[in-house]
C-alpha atoms as a PDB file:
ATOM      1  CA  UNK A   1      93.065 106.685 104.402  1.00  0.00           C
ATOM      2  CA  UNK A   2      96.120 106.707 102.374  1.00  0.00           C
ATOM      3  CA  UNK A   3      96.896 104.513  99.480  1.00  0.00           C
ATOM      4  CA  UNK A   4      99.272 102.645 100.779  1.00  0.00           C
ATOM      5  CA  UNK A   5      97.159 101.404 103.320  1.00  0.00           C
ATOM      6  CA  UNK A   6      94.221 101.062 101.346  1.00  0.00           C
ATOM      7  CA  UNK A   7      96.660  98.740  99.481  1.00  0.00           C
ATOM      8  CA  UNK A   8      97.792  97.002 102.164  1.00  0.00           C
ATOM      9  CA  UNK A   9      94.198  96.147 103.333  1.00  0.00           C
ATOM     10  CA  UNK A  10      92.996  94.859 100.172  1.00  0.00           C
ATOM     11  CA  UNK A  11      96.051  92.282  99.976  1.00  0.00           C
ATOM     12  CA  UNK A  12      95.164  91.126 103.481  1.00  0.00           C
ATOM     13  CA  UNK A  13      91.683  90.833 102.472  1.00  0.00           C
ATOM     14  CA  UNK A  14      92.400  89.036  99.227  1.00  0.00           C
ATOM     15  CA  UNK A  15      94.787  86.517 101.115  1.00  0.00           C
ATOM     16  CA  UNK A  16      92.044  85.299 103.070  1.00  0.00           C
ATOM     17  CA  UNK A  17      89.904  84.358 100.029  1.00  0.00           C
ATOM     18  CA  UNK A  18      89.525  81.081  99.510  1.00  0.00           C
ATOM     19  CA  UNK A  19      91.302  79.704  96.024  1.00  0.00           C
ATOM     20  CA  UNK A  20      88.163  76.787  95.474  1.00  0.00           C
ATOM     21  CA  UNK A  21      90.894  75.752  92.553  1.00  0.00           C
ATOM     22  CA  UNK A  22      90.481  72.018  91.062  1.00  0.00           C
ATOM     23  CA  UNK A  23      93.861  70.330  90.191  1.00  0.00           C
ATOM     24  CA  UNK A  24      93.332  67.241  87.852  1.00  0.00           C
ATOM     25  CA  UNK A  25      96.920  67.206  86.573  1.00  0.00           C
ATOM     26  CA  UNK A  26      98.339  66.303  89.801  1.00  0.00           C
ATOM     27  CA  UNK A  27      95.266  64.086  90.508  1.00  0.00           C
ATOM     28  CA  UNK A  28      95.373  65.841  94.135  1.00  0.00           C
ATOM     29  CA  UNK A  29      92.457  64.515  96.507  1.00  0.00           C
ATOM     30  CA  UNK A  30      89.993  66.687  97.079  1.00  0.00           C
ATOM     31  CA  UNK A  31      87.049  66.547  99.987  1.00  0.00           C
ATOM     32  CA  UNK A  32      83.385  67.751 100.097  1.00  0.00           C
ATOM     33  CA  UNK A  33      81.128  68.587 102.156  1.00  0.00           C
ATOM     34  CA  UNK A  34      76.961  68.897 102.397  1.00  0.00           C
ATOM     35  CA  UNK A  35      76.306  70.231 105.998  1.00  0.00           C
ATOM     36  CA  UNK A  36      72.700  69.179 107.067  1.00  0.00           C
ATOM     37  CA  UNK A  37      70.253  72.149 107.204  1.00  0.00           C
ATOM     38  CA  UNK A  38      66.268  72.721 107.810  1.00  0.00           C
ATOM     39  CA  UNK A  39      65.051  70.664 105.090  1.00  0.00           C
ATOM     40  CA  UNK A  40      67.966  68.653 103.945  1.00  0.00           C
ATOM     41  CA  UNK A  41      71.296  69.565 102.248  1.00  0.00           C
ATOM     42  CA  UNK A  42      70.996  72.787 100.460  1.00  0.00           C
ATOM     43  CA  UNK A  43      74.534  73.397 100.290  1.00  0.00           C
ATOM     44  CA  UNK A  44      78.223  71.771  98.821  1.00  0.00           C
ATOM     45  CA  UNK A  45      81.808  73.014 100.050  1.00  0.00           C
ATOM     46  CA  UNK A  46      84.715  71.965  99.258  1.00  0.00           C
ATOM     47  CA  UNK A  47      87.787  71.922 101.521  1.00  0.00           C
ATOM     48  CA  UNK A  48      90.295  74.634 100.071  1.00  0.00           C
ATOM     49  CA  UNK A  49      93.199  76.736 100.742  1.00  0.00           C
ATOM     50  CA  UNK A  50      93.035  80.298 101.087  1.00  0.00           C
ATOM     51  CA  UNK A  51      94.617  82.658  98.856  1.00  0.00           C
ATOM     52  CA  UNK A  52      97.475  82.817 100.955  1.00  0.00           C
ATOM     53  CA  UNK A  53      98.138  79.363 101.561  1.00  0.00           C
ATOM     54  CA  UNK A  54      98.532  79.743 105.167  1.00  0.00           C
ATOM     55  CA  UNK A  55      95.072  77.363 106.377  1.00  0.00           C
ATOM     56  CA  UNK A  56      92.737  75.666 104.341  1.00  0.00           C
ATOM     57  CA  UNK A  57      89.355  76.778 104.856  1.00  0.00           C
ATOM     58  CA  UNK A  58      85.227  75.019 103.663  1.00  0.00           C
ATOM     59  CA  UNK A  59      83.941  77.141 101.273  1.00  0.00           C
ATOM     60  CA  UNK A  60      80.688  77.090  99.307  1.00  0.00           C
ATOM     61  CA  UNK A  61      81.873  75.715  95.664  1.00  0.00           C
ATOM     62  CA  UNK A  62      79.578  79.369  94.278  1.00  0.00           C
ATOM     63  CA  UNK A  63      81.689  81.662  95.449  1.00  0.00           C
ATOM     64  CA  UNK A  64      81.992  84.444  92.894  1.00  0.00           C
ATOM     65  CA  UNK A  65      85.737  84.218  93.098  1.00  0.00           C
ATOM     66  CA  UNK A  66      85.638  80.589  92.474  1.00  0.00           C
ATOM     67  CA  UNK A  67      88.209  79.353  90.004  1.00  0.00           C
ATOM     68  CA  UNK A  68      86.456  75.922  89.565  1.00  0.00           C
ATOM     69  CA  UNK A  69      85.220  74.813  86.520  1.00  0.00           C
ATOM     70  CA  UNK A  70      81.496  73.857  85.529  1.00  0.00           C
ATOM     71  CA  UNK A  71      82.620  70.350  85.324  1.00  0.00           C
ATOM     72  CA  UNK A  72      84.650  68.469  87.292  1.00  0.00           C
ATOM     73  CA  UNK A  73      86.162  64.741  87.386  1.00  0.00           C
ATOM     74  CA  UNK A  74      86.953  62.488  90.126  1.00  0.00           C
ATOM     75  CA  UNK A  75      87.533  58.874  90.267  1.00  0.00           C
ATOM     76  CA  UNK A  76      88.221  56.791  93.912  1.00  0.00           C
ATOM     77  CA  UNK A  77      85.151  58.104  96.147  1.00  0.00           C
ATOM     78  CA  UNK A  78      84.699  57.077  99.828  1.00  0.00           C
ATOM     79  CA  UNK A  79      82.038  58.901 101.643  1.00  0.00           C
ATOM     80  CA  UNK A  80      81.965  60.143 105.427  1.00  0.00           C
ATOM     81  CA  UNK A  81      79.885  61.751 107.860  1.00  0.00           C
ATOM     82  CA  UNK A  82      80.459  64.876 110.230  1.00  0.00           C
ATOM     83  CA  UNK A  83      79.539  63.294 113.742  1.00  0.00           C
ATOM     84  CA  UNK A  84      77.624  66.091 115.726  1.00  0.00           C
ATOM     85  CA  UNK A  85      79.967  65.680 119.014  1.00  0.00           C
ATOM     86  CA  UNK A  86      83.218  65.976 116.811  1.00  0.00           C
ATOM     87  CA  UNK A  87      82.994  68.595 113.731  1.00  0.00           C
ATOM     88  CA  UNK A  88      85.335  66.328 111.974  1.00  0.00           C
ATOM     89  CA  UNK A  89      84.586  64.063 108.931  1.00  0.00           C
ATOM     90  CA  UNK A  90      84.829  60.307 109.918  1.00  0.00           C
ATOM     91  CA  UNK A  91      85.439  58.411 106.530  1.00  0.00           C
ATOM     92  CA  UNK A  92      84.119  55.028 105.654  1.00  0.00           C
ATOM     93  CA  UNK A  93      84.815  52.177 103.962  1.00  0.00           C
ATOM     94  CA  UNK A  94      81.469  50.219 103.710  1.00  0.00           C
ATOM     95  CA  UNK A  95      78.127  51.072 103.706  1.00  0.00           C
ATOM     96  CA  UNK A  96      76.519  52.278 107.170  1.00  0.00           C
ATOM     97  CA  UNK A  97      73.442  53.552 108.807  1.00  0.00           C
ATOM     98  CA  UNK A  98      73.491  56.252 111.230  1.00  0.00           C
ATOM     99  CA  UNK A  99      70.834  58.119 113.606  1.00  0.00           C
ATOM    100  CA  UNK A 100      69.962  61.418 111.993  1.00  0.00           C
ATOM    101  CA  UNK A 101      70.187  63.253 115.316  1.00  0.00           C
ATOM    102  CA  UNK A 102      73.886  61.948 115.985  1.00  0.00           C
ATOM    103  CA  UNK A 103      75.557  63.522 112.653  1.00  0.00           C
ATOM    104  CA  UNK A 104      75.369  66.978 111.506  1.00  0.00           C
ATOM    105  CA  UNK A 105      76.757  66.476 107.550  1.00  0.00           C
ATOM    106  CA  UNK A 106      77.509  63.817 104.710  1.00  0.00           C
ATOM    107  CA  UNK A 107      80.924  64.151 103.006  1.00  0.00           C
ATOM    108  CA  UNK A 108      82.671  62.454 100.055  1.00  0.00           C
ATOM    109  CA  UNK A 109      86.174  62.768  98.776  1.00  0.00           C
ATOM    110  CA  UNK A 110      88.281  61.455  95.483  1.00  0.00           C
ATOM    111  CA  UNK A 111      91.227  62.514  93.418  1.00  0.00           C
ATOM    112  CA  UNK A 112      91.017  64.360  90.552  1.00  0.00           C
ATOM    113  CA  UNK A 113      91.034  63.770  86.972  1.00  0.00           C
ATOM    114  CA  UNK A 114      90.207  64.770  83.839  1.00  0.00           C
ATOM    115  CA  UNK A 115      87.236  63.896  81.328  1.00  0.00           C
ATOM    116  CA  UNK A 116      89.520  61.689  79.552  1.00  0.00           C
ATOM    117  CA  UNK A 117      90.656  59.785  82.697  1.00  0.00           C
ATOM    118  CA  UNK A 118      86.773  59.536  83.870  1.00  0.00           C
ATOM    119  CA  UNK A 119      85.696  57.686  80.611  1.00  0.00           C
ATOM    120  CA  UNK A 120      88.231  55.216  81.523  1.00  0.00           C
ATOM    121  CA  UNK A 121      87.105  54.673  84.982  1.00  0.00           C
ATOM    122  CA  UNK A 122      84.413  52.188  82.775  1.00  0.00           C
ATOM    123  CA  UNK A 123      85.255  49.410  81.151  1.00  0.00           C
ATOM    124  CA  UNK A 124      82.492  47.362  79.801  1.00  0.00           C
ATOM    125  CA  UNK A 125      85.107  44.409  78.769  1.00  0.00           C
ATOM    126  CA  UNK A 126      85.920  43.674  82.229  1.00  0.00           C
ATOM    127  CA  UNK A 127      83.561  40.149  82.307  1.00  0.00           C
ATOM    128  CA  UNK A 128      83.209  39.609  78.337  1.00  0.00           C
ATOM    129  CA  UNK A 129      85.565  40.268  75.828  1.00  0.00           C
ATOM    130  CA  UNK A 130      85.399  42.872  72.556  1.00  0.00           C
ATOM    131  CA  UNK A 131      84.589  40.208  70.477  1.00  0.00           C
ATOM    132  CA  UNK A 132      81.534  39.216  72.330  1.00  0.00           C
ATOM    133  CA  UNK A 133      80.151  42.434  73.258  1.00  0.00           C
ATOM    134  CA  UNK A 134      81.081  43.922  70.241  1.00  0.00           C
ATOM    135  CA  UNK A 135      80.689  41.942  67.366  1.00  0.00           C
ATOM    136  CA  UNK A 136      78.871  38.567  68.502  1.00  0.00           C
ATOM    137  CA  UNK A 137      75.830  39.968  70.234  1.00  0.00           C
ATOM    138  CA  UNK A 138      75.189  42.303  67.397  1.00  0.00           C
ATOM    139  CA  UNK A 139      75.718  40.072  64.063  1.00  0.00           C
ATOM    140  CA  UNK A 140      73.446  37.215  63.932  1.00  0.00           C
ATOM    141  CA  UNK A 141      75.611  35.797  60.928  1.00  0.00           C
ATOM    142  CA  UNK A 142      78.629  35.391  63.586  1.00  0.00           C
ATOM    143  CA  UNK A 143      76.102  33.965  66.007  1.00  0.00           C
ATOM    144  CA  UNK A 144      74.780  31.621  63.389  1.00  0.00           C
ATOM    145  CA  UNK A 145      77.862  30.420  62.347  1.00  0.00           C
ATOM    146  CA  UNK A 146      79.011  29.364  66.497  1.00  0.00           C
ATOM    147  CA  UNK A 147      76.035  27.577  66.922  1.00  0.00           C
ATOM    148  CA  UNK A 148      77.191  25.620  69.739  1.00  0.00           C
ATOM    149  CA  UNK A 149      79.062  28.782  71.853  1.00  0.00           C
ATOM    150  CA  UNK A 150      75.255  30.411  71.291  1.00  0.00           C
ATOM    151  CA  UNK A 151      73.685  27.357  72.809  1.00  0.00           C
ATOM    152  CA  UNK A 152      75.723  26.966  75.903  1.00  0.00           C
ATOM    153  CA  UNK A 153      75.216  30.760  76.738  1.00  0.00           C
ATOM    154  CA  UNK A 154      71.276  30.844  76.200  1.00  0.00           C
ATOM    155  CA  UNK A 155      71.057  27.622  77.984  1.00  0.00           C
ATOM    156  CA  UNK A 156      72.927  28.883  80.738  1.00  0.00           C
ATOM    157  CA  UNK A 157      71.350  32.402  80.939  1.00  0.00           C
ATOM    158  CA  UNK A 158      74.627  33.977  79.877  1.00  0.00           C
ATOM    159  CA  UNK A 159      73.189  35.333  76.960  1.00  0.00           C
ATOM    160  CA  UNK A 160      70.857  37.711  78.361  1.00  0.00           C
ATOM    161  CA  UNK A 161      73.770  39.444  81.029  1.00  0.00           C
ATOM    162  CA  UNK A 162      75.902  39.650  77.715  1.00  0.00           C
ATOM    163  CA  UNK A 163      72.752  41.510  76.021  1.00  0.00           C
ATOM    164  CA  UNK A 164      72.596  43.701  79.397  1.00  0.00           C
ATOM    165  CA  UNK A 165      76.157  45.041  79.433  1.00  0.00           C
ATOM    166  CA  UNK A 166      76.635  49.138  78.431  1.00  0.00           C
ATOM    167  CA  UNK A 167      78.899  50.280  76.672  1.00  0.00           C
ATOM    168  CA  UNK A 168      78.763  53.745  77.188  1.00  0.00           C
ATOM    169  CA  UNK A 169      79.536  55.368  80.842  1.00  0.00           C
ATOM    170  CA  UNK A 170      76.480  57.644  80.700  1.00  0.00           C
ATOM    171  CA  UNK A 171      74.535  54.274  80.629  1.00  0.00           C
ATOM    172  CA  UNK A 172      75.571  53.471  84.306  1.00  0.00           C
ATOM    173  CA  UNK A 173      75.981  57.055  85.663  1.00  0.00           C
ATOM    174  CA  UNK A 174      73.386  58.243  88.093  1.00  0.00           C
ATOM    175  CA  UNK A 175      72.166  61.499  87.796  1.00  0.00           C
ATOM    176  CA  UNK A 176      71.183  63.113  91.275  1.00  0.00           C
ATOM    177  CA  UNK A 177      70.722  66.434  93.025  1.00  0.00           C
ATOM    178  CA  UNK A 178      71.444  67.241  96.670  1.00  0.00           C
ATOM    179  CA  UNK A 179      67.551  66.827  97.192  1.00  0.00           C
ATOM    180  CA  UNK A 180      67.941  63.466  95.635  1.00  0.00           C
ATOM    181  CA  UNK A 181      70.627  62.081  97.910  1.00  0.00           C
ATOM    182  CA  UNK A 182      68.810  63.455 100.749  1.00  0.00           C
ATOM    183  CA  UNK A 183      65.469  61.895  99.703  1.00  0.00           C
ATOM    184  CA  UNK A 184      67.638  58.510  99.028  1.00  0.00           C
ATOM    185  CA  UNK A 185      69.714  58.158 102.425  1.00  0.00           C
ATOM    186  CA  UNK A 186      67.369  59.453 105.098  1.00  0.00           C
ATOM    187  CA  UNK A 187      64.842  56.780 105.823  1.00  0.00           C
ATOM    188  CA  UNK A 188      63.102  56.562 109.026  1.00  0.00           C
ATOM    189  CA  UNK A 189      65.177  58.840 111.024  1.00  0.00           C
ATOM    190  CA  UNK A 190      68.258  57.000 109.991  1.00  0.00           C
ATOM    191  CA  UNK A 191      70.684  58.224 107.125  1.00  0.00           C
ATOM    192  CA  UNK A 192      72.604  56.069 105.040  1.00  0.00           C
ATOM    193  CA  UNK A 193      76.341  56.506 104.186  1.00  0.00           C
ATOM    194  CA  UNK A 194      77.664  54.283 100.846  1.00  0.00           C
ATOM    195  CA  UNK A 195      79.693  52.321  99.640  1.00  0.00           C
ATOM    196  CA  UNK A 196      82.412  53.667  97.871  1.00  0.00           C
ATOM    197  CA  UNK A 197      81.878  54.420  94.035  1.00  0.00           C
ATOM    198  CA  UNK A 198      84.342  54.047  91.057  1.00  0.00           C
ATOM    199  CA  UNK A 199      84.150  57.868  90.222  1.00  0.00           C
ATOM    200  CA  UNK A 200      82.116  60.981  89.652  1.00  0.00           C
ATOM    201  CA  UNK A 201      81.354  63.906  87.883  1.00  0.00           C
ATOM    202  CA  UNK A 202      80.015  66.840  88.913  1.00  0.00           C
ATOM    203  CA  UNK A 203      78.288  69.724  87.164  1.00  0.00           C
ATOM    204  CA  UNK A 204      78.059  73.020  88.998  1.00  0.00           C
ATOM    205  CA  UNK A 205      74.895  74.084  87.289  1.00  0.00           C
ATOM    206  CA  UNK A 206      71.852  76.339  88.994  1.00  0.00           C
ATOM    207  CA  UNK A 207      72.410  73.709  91.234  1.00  0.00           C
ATOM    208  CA  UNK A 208      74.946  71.256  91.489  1.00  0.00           C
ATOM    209  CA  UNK A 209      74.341  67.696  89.619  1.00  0.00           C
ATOM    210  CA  UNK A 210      75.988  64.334  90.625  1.00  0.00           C
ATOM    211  CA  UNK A 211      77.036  61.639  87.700  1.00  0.00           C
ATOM    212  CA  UNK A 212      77.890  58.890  89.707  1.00  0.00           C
ATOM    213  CA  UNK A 213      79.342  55.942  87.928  1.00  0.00           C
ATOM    214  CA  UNK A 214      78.555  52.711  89.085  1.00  0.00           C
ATOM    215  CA  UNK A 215      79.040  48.868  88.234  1.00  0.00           C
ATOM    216  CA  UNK A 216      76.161  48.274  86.453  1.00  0.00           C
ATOM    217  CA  UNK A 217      73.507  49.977  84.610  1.00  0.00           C
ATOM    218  CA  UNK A 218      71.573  52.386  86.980  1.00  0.00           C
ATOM    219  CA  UNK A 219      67.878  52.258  85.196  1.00  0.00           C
ATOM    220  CA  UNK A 220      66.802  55.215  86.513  1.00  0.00           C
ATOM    221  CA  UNK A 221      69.815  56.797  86.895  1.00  0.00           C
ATOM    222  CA  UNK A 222      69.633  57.310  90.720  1.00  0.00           C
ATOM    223  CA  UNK A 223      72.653  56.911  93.096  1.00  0.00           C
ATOM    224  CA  UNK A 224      69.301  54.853  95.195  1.00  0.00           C
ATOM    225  CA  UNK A 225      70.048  51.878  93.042  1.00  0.00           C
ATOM    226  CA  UNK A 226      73.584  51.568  94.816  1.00  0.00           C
ATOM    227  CA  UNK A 227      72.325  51.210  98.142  1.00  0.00           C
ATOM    228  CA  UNK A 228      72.552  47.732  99.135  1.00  0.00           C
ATOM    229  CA  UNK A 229      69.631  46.359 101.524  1.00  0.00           C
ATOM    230  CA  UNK A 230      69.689  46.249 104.084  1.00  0.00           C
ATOM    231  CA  UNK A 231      72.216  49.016 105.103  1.00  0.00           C
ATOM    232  CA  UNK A 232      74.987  47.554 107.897  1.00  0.00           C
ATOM    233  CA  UNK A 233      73.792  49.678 111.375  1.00  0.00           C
ATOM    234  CA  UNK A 234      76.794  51.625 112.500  1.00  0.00           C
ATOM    235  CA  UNK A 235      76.261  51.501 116.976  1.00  0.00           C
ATOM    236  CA  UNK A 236      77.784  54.003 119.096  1.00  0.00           C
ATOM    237  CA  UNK A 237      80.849  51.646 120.071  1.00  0.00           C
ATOM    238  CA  UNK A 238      81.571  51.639 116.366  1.00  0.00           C
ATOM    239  CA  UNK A 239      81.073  55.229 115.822  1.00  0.00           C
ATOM    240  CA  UNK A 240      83.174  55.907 118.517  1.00  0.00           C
ATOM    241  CA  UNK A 241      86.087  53.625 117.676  1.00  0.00           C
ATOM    242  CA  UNK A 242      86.121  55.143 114.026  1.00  0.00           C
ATOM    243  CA  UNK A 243      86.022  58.312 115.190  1.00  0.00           C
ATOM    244  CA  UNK A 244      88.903  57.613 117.309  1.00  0.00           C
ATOM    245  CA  UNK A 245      91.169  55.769 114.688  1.00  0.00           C
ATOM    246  CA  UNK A 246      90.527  58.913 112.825  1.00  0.00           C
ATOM    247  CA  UNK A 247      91.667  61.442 115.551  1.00  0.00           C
ATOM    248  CA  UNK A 248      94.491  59.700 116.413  1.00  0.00           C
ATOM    249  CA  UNK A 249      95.403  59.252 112.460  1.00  0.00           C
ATOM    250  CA  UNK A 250      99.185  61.317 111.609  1.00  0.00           C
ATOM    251  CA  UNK A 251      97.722  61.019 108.590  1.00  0.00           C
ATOM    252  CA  UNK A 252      95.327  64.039 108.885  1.00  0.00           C
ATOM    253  CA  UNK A 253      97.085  66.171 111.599  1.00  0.00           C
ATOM    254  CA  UNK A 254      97.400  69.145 109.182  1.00  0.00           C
ATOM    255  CA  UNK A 255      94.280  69.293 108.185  1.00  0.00           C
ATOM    256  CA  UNK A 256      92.721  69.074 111.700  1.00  0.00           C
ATOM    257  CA  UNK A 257      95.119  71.858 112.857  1.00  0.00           C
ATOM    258  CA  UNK A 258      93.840  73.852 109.957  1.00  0.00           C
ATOM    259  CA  UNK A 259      90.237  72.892 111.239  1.00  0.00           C
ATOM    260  CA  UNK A 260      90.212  73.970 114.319  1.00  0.00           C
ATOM    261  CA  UNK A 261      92.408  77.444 113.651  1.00  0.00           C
ATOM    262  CA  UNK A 262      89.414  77.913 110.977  1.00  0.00           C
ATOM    263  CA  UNK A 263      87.033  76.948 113.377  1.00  0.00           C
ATOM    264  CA  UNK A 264      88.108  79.195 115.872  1.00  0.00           C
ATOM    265  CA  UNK A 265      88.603  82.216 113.759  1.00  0.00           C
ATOM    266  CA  UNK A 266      85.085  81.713 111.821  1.00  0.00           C
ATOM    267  CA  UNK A 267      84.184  82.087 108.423  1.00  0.00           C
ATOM    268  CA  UNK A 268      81.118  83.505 106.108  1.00  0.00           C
ATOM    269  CA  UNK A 269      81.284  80.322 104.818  1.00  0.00           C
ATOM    270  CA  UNK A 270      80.130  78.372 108.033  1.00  0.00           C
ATOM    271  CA  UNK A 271      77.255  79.411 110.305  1.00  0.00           C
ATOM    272  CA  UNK A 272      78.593  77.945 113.254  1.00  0.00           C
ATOM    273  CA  UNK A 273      75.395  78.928 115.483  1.00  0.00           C
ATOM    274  CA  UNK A 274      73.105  76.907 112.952  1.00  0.00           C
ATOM    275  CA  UNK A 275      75.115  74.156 111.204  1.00  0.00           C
ATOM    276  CA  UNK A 276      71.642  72.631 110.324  1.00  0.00           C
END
């Protein structure tokens, strides 16, 4: 084989790569994946465009051409499920419970952003003000000297919820694995999709790790504690209808095009004879 075509097959190899490349200065949205498996969801891909921008392609986030770095920010998640009928991610908007045997993968998308941009996706002040979280609860000479304001809120209760506020983000992010979220939304033969979430952060580690920040403080630090009770059943006329609104969306034409070119060409990336 000459050089030039060795050449020319290496460049038609390397287009076909996928980039897995993480834009936080455009905020650009991106979507995951966690296809279900034997044993729960082993796996996390992320929707990306190949190298030569011609079809975006889901490709495991360890690729060892990945250009993704060991943290990244996002703020804005909604979560969505891959119905088994459809191969295309249905998004929703409030929390749901779905048969196990009628979905085949949980998914979750969000823009962007960078570390600085995620610490400001908490804001402790939101209820009480600077002064009382800052300086009243923590200098009993200010509290001694507003003796009535200190009445009224430990008469009320008010007191103690100003006592429970965090300050810091890490104090009401979760702290989860893919085992985890499996564990926490698969309950008798049902699985859970949530409620959206203010933001995330993720850590590609041995094994990627989920800092999910949520309203309040977590305890445990488990995305479980977000899962309101009891979950809103999703029936088959609902499924159906969202899964239609979302074909029929002009919204995502491109990427469903994309889809099913991907789909039909196949990928290393997606066993397609055992999605589970």
């Amino acid at each position: 084989m000459t050089n030039k075509k060795v050449k020319r097959k290496l460049r038609k190899l390397t287009s076909i790569m996928p980039m897995l490349e993480w834009r936080p200065d455009i905020e650009r949205t991106h979507m995951f994946r966690m296809p279900f498996k034997v044993g729960g969801m082993k796996d996390l891909q992320l929707h990306t465009p190949i190298k030569s921008r011609k079809k975006y392609v889901w490709a495991n986030v360890y690729q060892k051409l990945s250009h993704l770095p060991s943290d990244m920010y996002m703020k804005n998640i909604e979560f969505g499920f891959i119905p088994k009928d459809h191969w295309r991610i249905v998004w929703i908007d409030q929390q749901v419970q779905i048969p196990i045997n009628e979905i085949i993968g949980l998914a979750f998308k969000g823009t962007a952003i960078t570390y600085t941009e995620w610490i400001k996706t908490y804001n402790p002040y939101i209820k009480y003000n600077k002064f009382t979280i800052d300086i009243l609860r923590n200098n009993k000479r200010v509290q001694t000297s507003l003796p009535s304001l200190m009445k009224g809120y430990k008469d009320s209760g008010v007191w103690d919820e100003i006592r429970s506020v965090k300050k810091d983000i890490w104090d009401v992010a979760t702290s989860d694995t893919l085992r985890d979220m499996w564990h926490y939304f698969w309950v008798s033969n049902k699985f859970t999709i949530p409620n959206p979430i203010t933001s995330l952060r993720i850590l590609l580690q041995e094994q990627p790790l989920f800092n999910f920040v949520l309203s309040k403080d977590t305890t445990r630090h488990h995305l479980q504690n977000h899962i309101s009770l009891p979950p809103k059943p999703l029936s088959q006329r609902d499924m159906n209808r969202e899964i239609n609104s979302y074909l029929s969306a002009e919204a995502v034409r491109d990427f469903d095009e994309h889809y099913v070119r991907y789909m039909n060409e196949g990928s290393e990336n997606w066993d397609v004879d055992n999605p589970f």
